[in-house]
N, C-alpha and C. Protein backbone atom coordinates (compact mmCIF):
# COMPACT_ATOMS: atom_id res chain seq x y z
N UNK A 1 -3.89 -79.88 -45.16
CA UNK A 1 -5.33 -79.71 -45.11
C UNK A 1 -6.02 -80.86 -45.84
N UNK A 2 -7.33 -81.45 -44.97
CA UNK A 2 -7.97 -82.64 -45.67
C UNK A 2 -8.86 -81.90 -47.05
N UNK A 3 -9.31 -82.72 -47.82
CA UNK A 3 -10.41 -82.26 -48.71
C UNK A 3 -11.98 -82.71 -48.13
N UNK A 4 -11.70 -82.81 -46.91
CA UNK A 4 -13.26 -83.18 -46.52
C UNK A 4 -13.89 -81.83 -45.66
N UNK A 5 -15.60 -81.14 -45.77
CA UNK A 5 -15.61 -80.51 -45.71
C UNK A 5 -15.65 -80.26 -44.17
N UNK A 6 -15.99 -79.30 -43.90
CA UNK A 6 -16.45 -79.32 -42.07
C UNK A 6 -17.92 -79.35 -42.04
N UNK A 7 -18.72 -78.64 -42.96
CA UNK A 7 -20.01 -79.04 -42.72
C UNK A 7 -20.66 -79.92 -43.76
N UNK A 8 -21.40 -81.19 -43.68
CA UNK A 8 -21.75 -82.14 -44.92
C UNK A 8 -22.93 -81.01 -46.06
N UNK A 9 -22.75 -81.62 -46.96
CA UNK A 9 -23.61 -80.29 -48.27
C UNK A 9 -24.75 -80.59 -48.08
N UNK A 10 -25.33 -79.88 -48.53
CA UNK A 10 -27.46 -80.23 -48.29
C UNK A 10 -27.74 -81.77 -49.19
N UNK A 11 -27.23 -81.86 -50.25
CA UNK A 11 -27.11 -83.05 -51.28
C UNK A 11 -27.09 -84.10 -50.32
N UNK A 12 -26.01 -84.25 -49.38
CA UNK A 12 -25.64 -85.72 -48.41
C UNK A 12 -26.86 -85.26 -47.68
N UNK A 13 -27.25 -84.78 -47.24
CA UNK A 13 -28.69 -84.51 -46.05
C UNK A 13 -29.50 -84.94 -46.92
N UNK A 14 -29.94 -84.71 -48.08
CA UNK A 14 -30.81 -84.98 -48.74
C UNK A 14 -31.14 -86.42 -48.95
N UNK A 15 -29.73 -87.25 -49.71
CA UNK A 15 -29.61 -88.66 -50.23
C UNK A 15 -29.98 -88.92 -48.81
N UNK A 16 -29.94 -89.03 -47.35
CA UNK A 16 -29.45 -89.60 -46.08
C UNK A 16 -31.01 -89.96 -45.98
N UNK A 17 -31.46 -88.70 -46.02
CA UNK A 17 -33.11 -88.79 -45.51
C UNK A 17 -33.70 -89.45 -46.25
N UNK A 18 -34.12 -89.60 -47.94
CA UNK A 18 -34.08 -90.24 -48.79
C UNK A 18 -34.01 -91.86 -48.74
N UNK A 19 -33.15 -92.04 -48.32
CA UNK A 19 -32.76 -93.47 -48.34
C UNK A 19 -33.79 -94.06 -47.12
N UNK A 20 -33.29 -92.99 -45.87
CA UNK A 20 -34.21 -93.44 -44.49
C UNK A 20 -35.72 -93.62 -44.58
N UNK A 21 -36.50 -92.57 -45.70
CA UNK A 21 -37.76 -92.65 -45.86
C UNK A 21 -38.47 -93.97 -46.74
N UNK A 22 -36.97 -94.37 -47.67
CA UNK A 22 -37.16 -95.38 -48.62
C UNK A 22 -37.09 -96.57 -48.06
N UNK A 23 -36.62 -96.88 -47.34
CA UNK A 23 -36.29 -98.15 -46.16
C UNK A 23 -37.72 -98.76 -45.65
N UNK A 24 -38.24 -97.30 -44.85
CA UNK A 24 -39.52 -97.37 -44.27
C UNK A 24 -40.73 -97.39 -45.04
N UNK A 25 -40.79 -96.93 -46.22
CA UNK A 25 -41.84 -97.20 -46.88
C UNK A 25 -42.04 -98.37 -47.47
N UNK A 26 -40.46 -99.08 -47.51
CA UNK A 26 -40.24 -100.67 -48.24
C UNK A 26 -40.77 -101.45 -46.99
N UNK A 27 -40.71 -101.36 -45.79
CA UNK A 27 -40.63 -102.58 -44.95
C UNK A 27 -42.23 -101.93 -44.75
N UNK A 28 -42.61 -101.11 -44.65
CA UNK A 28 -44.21 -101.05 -44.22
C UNK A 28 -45.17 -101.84 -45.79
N UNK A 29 -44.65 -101.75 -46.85
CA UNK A 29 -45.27 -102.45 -47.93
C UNK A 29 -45.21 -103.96 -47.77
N UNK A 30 -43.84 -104.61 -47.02
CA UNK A 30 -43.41 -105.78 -46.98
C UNK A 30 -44.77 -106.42 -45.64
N UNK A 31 -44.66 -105.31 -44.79
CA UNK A 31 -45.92 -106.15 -43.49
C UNK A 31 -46.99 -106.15 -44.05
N UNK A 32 -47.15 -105.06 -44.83
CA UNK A 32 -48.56 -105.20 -45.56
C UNK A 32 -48.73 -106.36 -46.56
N UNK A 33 -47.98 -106.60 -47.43
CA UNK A 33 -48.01 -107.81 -48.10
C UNK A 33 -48.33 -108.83 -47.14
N UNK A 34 -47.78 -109.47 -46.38
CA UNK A 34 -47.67 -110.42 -45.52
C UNK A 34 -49.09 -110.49 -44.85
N UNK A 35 -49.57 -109.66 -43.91
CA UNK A 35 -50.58 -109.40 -43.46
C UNK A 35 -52.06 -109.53 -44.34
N UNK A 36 -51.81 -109.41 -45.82
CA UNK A 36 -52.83 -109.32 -46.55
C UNK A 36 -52.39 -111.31 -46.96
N UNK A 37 -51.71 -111.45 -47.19
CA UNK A 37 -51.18 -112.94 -47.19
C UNK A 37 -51.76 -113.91 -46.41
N UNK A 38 -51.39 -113.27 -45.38
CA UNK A 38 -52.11 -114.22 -44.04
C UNK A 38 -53.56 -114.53 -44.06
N UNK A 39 -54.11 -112.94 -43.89
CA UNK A 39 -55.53 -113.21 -43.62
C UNK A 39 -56.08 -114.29 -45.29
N UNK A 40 -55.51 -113.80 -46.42
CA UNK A 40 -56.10 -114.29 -47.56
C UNK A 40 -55.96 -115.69 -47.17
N UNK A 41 -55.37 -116.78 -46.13
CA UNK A 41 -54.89 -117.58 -46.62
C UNK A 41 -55.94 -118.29 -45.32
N UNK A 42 -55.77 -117.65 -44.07
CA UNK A 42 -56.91 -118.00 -43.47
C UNK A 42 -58.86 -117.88 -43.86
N UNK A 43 -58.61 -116.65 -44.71
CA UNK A 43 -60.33 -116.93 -45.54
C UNK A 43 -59.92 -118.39 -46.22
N UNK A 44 -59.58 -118.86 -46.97
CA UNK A 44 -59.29 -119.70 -47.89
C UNK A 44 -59.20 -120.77 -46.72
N UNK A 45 -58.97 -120.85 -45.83
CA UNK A 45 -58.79 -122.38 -45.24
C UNK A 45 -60.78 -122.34 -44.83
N UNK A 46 -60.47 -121.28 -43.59
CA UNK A 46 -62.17 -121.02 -43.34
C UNK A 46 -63.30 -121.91 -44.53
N UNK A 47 -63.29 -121.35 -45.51
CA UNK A 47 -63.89 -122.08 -46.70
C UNK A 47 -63.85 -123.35 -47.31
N UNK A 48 -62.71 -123.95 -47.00
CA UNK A 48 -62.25 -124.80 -47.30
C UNK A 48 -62.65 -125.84 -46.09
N UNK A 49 -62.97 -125.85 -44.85
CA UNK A 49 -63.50 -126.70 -43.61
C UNK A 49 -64.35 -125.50 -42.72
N UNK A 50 -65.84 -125.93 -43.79
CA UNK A 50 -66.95 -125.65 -43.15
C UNK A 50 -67.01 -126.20 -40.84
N UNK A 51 -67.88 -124.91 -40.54
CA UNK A 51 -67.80 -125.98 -38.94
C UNK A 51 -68.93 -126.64 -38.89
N UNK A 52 -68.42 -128.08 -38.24
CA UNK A 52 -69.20 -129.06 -38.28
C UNK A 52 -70.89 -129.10 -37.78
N UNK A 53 -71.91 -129.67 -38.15
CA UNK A 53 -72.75 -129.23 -37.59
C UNK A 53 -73.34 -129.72 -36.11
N UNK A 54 -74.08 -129.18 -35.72
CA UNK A 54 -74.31 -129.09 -34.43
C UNK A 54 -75.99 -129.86 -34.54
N UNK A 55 -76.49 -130.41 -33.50
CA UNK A 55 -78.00 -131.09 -33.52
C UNK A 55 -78.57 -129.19 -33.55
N UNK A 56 -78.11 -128.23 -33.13
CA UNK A 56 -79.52 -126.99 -32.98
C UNK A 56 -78.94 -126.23 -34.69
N UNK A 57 -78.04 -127.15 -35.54
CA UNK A 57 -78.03 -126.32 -36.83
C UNK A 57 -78.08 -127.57 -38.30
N UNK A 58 -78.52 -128.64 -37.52
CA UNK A 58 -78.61 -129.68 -38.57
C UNK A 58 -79.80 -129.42 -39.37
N UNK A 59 -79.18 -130.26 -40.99
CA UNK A 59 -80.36 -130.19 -42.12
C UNK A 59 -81.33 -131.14 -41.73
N UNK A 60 -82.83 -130.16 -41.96
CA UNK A 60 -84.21 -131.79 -42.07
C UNK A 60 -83.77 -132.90 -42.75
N UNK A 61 -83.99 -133.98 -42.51
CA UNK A 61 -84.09 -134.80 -43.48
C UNK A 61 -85.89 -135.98 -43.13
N UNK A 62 -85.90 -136.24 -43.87
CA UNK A 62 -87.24 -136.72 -43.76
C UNK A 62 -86.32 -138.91 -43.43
């Protein structure tokens, strides 16, 4: 006779799901980082190269 059981204990169901929920909450934090990365990095360029002006948005000048 093996020592392994026939049905797995609630404990292994538990750690299994556990781990699976921990996975997914890591990689949804990881797109979110990234995503907040991105856009921060496109405001920051945006700002950084005003668009050029146009004759119907040019400054007076005398």
């Amino acid at each position: 006779m093996s020592n392994i059981p026939d049905k797995p204990s609630d404990k292994a169901n538990w750690t299994g799901a556990a781990s699976i929920a921990g996975a997914a909450i890591g990689s949804a934090a990881l797109v979110a980082a990234l995503l907040y990365a991105s856009r921060r990095k496109e405001r920051a360029e945006a700002r950084a190269n005003p668009a050029p002006l146009s004759a119907d948005n040019a400054p007076e000048t005398d």
